[in-house]
Protein backbone atom coordinates (compact mmCIF):
# COMPACT_ATOMS: atom_id res chain seq x y z
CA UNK A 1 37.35 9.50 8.03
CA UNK A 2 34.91 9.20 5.66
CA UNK A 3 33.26 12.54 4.54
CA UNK A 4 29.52 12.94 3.47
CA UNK A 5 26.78 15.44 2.39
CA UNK A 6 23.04 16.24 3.27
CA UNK A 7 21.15 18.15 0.96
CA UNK A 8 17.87 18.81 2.04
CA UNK A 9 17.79 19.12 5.79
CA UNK A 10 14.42 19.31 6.91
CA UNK A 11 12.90 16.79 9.17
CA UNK A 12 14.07 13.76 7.58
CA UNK A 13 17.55 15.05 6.90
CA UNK A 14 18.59 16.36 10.38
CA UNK A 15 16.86 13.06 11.39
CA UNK A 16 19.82 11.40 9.80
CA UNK A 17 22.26 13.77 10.87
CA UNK A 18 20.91 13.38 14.34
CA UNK A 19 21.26 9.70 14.33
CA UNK A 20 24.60 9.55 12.36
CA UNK A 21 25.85 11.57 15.69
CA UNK A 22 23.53 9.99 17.91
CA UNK A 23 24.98 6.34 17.22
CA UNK A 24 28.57 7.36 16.56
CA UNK A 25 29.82 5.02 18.29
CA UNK A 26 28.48 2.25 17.06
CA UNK A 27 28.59 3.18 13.30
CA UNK A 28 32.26 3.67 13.87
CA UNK A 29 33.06 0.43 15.21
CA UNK A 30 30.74 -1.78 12.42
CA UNK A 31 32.28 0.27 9.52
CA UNK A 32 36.04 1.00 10.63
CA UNK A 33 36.35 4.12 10.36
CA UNK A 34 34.07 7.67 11.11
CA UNK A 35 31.70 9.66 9.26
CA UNK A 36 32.11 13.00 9.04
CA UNK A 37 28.99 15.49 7.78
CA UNK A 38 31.45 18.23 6.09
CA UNK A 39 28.43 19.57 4.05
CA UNK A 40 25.10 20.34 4.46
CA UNK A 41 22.65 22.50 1.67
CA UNK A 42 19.12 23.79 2.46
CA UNK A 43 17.37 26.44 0.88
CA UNK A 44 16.95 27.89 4.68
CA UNK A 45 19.58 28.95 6.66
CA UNK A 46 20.33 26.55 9.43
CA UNK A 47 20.38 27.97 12.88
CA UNK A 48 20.76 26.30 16.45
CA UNK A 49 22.42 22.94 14.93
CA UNK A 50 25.37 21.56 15.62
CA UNK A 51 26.20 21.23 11.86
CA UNK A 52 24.40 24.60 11.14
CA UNK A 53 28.78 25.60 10.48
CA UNK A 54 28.76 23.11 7.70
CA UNK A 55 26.17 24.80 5.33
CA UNK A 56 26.79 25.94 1.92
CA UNK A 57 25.38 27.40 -0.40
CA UNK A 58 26.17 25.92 -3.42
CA UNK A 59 25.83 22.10 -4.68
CA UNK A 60 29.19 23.09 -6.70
CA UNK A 61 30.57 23.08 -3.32
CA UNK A 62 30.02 19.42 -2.77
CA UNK A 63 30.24 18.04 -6.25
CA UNK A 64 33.68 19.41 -6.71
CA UNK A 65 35.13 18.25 -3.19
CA UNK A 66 36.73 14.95 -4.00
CA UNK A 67 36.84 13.84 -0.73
CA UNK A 68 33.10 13.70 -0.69
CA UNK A 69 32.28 9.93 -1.53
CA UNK A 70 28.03 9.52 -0.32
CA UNK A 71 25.47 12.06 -0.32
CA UNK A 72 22.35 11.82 1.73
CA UNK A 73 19.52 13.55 -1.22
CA UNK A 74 16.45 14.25 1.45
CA UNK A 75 14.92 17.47 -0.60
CA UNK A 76 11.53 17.39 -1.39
CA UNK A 77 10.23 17.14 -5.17
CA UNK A 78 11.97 16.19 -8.57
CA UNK A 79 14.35 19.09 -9.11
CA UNK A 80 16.64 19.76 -9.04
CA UNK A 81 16.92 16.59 -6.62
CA UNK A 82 16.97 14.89 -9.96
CA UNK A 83 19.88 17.06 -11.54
CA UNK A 84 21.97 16.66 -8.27
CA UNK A 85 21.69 12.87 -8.01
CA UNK A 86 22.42 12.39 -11.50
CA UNK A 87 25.29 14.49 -11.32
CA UNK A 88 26.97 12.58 -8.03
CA UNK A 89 26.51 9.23 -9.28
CA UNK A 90 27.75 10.06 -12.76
CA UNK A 91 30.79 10.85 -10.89
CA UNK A 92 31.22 8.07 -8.90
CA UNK A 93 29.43 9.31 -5.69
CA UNK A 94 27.55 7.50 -4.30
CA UNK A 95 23.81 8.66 -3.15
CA UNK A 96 21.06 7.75 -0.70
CA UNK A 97 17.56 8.88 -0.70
CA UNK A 98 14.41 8.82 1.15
CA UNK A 99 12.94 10.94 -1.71
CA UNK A 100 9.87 8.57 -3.20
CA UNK A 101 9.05 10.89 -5.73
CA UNK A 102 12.46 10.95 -7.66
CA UNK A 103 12.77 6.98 -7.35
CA UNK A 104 8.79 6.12 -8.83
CA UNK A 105 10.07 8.65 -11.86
CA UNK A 106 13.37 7.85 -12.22
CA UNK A 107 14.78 4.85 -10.63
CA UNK A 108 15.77 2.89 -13.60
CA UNK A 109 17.90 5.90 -14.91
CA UNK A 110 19.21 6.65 -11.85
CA UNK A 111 20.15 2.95 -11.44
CA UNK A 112 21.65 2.70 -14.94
CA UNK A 113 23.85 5.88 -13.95
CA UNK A 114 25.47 4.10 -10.73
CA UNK A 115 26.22 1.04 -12.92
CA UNK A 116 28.02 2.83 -15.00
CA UNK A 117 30.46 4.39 -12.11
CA UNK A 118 30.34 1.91 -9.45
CA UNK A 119 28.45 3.81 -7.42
CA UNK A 120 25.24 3.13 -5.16
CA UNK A 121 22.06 4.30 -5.00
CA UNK A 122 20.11 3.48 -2.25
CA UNK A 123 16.44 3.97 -1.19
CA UNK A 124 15.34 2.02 1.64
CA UNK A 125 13.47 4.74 3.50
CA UNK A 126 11.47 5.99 0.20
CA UNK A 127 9.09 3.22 1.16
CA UNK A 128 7.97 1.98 4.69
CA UNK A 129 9.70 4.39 6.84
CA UNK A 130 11.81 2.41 8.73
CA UNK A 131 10.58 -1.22 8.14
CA UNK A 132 12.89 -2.96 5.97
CA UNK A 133 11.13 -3.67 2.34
CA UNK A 134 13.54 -2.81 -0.40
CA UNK A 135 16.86 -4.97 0.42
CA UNK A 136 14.08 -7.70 1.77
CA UNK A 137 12.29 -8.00 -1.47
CA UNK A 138 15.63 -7.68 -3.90
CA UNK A 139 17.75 -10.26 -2.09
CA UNK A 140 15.89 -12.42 0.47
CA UNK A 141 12.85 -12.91 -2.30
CA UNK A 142 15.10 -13.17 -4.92
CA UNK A 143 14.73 -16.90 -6.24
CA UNK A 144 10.83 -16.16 -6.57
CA UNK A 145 8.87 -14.99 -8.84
CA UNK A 146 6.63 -12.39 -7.47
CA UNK A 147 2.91 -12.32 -8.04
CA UNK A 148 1.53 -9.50 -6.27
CA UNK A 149 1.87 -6.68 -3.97
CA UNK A 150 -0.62 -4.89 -1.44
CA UNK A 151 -0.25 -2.72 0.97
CA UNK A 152 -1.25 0.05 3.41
CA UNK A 153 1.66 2.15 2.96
CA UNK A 154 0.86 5.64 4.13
CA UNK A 155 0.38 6.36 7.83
CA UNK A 156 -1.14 9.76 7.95
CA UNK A 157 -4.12 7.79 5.62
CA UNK A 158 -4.23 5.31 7.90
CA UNK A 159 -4.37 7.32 11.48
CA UNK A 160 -7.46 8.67 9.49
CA UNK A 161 -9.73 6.03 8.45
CA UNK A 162 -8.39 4.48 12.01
CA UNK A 163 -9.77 7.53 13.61
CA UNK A 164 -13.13 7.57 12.09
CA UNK A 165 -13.15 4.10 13.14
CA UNK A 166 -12.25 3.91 16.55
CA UNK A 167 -13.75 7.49 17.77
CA UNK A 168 -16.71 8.05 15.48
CA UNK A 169 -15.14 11.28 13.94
CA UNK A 170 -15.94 13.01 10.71
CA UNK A 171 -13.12 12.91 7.78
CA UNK A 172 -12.23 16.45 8.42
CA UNK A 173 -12.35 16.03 12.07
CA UNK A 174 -9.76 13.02 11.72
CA UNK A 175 -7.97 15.30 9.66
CA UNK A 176 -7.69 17.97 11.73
CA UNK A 177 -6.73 15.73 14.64
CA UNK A 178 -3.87 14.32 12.03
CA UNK A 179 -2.44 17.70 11.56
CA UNK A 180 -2.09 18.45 15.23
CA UNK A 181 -0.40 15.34 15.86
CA UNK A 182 2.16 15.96 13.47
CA UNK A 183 0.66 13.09 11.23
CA UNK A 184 -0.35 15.19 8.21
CA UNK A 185 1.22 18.18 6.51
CA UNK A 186 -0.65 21.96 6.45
CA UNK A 187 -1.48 20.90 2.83
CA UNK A 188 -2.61 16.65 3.15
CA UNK A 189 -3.48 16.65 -0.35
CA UNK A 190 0.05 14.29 -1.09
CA UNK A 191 -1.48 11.88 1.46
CA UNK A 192 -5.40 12.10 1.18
CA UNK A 193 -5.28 12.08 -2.55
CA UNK A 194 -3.15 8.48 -2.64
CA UNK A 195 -0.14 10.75 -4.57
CA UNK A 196 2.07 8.96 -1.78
CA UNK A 197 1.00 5.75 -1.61
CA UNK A 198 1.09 5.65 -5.80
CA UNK A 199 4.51 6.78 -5.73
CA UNK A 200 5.71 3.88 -3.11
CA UNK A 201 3.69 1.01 -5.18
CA UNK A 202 5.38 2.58 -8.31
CA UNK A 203 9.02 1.66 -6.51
CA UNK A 204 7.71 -1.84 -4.75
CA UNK A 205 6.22 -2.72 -8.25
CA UNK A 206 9.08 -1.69 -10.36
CA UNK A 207 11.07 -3.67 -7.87
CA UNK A 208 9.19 -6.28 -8.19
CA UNK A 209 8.71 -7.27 -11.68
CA UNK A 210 11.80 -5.12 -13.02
CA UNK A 211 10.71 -2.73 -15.37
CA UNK A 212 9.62 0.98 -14.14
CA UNK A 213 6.09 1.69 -13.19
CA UNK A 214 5.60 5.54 -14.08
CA UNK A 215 3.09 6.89 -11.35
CA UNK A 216 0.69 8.09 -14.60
CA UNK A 217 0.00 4.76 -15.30
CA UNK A 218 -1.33 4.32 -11.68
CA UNK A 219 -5.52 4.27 -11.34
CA UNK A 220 -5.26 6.45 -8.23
CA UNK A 221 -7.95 7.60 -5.66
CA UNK A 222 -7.56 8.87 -2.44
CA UNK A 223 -9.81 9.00 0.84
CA UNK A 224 -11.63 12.34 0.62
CA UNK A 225 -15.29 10.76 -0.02
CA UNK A 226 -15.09 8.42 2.57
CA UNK A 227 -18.23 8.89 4.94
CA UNK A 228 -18.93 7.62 8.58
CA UNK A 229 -21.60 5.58 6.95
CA UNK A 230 -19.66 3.13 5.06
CA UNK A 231 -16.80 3.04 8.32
CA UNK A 232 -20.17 1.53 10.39
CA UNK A 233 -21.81 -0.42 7.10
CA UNK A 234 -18.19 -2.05 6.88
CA UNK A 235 -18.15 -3.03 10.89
CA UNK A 236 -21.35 -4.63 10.66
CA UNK A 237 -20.30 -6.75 7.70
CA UNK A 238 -16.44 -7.54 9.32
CA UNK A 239 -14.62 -5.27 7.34
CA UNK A 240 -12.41 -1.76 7.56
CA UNK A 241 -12.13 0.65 5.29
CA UNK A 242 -8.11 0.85 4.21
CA UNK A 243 -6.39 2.66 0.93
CA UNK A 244 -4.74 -0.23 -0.25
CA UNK A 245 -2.08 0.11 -2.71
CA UNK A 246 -1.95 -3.16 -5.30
CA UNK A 247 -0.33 -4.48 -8.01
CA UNK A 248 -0.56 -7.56 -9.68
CA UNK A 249 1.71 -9.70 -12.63
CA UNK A 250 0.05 -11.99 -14.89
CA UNK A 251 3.61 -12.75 -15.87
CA UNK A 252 3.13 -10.31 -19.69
CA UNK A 253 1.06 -6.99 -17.62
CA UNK A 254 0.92 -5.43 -14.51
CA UNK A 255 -2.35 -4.43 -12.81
CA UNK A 256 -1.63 -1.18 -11.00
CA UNK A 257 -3.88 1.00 -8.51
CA UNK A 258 -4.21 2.92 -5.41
CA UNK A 259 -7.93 2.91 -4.18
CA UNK A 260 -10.09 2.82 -0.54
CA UNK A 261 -10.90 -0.89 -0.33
CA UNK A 262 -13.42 -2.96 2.08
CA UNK A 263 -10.50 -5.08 3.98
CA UNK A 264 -12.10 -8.28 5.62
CA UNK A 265 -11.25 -9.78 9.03
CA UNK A 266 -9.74 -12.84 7.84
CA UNK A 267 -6.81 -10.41 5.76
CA UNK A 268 -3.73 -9.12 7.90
CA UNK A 269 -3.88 -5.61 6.18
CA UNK A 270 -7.27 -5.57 8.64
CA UNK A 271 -5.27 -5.35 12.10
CA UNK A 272 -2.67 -2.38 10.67
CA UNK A 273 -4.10 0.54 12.63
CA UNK A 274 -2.96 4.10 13.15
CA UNK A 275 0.15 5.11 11.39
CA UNK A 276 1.68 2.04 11.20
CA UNK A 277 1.90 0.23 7.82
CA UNK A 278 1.97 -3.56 6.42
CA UNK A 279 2.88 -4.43 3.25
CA UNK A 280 2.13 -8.58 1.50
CA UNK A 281 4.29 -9.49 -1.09
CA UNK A 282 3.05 -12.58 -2.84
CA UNK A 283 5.98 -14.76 -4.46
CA UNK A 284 5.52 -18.59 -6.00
CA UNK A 285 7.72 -20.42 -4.08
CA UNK A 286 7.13 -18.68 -0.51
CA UNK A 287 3.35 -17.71 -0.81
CA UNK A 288 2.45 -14.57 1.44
CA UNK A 289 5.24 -12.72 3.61
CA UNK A 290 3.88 -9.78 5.52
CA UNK A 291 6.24 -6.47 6.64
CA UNK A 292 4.82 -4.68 8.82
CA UNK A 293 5.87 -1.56 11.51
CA UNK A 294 5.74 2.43 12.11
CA UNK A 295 5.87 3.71 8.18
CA UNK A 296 6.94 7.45 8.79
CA UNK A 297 8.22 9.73 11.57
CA UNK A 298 11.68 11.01 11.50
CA UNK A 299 13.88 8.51 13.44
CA UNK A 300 12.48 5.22 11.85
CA UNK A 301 13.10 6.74 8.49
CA UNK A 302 16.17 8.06 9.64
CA UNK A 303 17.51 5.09 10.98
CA UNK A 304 16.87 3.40 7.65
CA UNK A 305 18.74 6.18 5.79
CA UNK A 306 21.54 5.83 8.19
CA UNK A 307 21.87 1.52 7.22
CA UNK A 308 21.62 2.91 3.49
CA UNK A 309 24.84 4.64 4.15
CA UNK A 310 26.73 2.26 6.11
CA UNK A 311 25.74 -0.37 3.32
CA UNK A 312 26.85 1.92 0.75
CA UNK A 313 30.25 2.74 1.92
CA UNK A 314 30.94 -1.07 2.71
CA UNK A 315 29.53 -1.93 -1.18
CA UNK A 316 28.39 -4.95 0.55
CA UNK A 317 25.21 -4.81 -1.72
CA UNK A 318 24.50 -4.74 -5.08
CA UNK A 319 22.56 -1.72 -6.52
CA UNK A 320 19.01 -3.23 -7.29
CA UNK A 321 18.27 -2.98 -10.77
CA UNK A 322 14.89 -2.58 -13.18
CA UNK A 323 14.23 -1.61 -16.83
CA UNK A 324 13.50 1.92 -18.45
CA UNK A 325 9.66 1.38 -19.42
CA UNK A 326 7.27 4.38 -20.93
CA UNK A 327 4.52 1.51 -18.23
CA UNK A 328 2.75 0.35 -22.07
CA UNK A 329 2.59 -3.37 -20.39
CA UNK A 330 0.08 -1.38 -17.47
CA UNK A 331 -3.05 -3.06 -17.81
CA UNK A 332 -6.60 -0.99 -17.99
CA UNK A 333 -7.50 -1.14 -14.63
CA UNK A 334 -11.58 -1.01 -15.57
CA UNK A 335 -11.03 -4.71 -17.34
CA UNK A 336 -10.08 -6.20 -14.01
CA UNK A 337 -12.71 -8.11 -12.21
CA UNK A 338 -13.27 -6.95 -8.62
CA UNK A 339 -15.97 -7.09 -5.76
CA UNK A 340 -18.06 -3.58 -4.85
CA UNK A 341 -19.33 -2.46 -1.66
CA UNK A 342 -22.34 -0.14 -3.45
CA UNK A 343 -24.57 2.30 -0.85
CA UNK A 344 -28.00 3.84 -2.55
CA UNK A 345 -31.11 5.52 -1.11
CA UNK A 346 -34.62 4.46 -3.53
CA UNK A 347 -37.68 4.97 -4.06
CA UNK A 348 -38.60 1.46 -5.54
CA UNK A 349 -41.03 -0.01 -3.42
CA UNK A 350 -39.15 -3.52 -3.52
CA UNK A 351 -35.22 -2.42 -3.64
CA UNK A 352 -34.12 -5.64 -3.39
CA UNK A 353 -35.40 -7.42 -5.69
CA UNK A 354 -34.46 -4.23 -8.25
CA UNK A 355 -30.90 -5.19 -6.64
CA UNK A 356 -30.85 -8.62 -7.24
CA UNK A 357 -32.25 -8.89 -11.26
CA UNK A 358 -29.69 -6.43 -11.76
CA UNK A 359 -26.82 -7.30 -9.46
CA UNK A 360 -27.43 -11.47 -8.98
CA UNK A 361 -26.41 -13.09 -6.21
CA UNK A 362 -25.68 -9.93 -4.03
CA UNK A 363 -25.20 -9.61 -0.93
CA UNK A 364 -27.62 -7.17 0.16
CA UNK A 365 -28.35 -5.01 3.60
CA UNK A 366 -31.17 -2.53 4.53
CA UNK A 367 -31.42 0.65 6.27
CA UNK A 368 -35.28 1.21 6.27
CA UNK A 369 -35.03 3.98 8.76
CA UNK A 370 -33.17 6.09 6.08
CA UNK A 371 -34.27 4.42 2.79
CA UNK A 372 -30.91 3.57 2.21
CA UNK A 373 -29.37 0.00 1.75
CA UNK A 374 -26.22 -1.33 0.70
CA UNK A 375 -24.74 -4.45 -0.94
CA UNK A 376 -21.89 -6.43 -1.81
CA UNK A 377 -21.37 -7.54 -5.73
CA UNK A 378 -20.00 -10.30 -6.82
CA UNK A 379 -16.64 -9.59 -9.50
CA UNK A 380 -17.25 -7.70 -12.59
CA UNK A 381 -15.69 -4.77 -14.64
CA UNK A 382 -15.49 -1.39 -13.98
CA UNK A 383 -17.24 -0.88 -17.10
CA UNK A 384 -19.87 -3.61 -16.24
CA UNK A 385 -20.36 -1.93 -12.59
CA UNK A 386 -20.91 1.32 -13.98
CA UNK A 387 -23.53 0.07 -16.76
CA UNK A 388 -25.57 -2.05 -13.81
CA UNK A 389 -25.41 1.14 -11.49
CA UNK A 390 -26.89 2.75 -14.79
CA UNK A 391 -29.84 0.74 -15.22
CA UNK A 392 -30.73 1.07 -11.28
CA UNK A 393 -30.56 4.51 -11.34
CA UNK A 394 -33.35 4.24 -14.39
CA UNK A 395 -35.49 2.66 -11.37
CA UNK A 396 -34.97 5.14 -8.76
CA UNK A 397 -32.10 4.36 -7.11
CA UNK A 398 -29.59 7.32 -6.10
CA UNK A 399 -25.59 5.98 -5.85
CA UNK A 400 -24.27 7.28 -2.17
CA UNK A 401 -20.59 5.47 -2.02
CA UNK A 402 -18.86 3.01 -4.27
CA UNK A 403 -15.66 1.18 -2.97
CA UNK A 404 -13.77 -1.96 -3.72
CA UNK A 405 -13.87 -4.84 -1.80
CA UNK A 406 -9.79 -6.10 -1.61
């Protein structure tokens, strides 16, 4: 029998615990032997579960019961999550986490402390839910060298903009409808700011192009000034509005950011609708592979907790691996060139040409019946945008929405 710990059993962990007893059977049989939950530790007391005998209250409890070999870390925030998983794996223990926050801050220390014991840490269902990313990326991608990563990799974000879409609804009325389905927490703010989807790029880039991406370093905006106007501006012009998560290697920096984008018909990341999430990863030899499925909910991250485990008491993988890094190779974001969607109401009695001896070779739209139009850049700066936008605002011209064009 092999005997195990939950720490944090909220949704995710009682998820876990649910399918751990759920699939017994067939866990059993692939591993050998039979896992045994002999601990778990919540802040709450645990009523009307079958494991609700098993609490403690303690983590001294677990830590100093040496027939505990795996603990499943599912708390919520940096500590003492932090402390705890430290603490297992410099003993030999061997963790597995769904916790995204402790892996985008941490992960290379974390990593290093495993090494050093022979333990595993394994994080799987800290990005993507249940779709399989992490193992993917580390072994199947591992003879190339990757360029880039984007993504639409938080579902309650996505149900949203998918939402305003689909059924003409406001922002808050998409939110609202979010929170009733379970898709959004009381407080959205880790989800509508882009605080989730920067911590999951942080862990795909660090991945990626081995050296730790501190979420800091991350340009990050979320989806709280996005307006009906610019869903239907976007549909006329064969594009969605998405928060895209990207990062790209030049091979010596790392562009990093989290931002609404303009996502045109001809990309995949234009079809992911609701709370599903797809994620492109970009390597030299293979080009474009796509990953794609239901990015939260508690069974598919669950079930991708409960592989974690079965993986890590096998020790059929390696523990991934990336460098400590302060993120000093992070590039400024502003340098990079990229394409704007730009909506303004004027006064000017010709807009466009305004537009166009400012902004050449734009793409431009009008909206007579509300003085408003809109237009599509071609690349520049964030520092050349915002000087343009500058001198059109000397000629009348009011700035409505600004987004990037992926």
């Amino acid at each position: 029998m092999i005997n195990i710990a939950i720490i944090g059993f909220g949704l995710i962990g009682s998820g876990a615990a649910d399918v751990l007893a759920e699939n017994e059977s067939v866990i059993s049989k692939k591993l050998g032997n039979k896992i045994n939950v002999k601990y778990i530790l919540d802040l709450r007391k645990i009523e009307n579960h079958a494991l609700s005998k098993n609490q403690v209250e303690s983590f001294d409890t677990i830590i100093n019961d040496p027939e505990i070999s795996l603990i499943v870390e599912a708390m919520v925030g940096s500590h003492p999550a932090f402390e705890y998983t430290k603490a297992a794996l410099e003993k030999g223990i061997s963790v597995v986490t769904p916790n995204k926050e402790i892996v985008a801050k941490f992960g290379a220390e974390l990593l290093a402390a495993a090494a050093e014991t022979d333990a595993r840490y394994f994080f799987e269902a800290s990005v993507g839910g249940g779709i399989p990313i992490i193992r993917p990326m580390y072994n199947c991608l591992a003879a190339n060298k990757i360029n880039s990563v984007s993504a639409i990799i938080n579902g309650t974000t996505n149900f949203i903009l998918t939402k305003m879409e689909k059924d003409n609804l406001s922002f808050d009325e998409s939110l609202s409808l979010a929170q009733a389905n379970g898709f959004a927490e009381k407080d959205p703010s880790s989800d509508i700011d882009g605080i989730d989807s920067c911590r999951k790029i942080c862990i795909l880039s660090s991945l990626a192009f081995g050296k730790q991406l501190p979420p800091e370093k991350v340009y990050t905006e979320g989806i709280r000034n996005i307006y009906l106007k610019d869903i239907k501006n976007a549909a006329k012009c064969g594009y969605k509005i998405k928060l895209i998560a990207k990062s790209v290697s030049d091979g010596d920096s790392v562009n990093a950011i989290v931002s609404p984008m303009f996502v045109h018909n001809s990309c995949p990341l234009y079809n992911i609708e609701d709370v599903f999430n797809g994620i492109i990863i970009n390597g030299n030899a293979i080009g474009d592979v796509m990953f794609y499925g239901r990015g939260a909910g508690q069974l598919p991250t669950a079930s991708a907790i409960v592989a974690d485990i079965m993986d890590a008491i096998l020790k059929t993988t390696k523990n991934m691996t990336w460098d400590i890094s302060d993120g000093s190779y992070v590039a400024d974001y502003k340098l990079e060139p990229v394409r704007r969607y730009i909506r303004m109401d004027y006064v000017n009695s010709d807009p466009e040409y305004a537009i166009k001896s400012i902004f050449k070779n734009s793409e431009i739209y009008r909206d007579d019946g509300n003085k408003e139009i809109f237009f599509f850049t071609k690349e520049y700066s964030e520092y050349q945008i915002n000087e343009k936008i500058s001198a059109l605002s000397d000629s009348g011209f009011n700035v409505l929405s600004k987004l990037r064009v992926l």
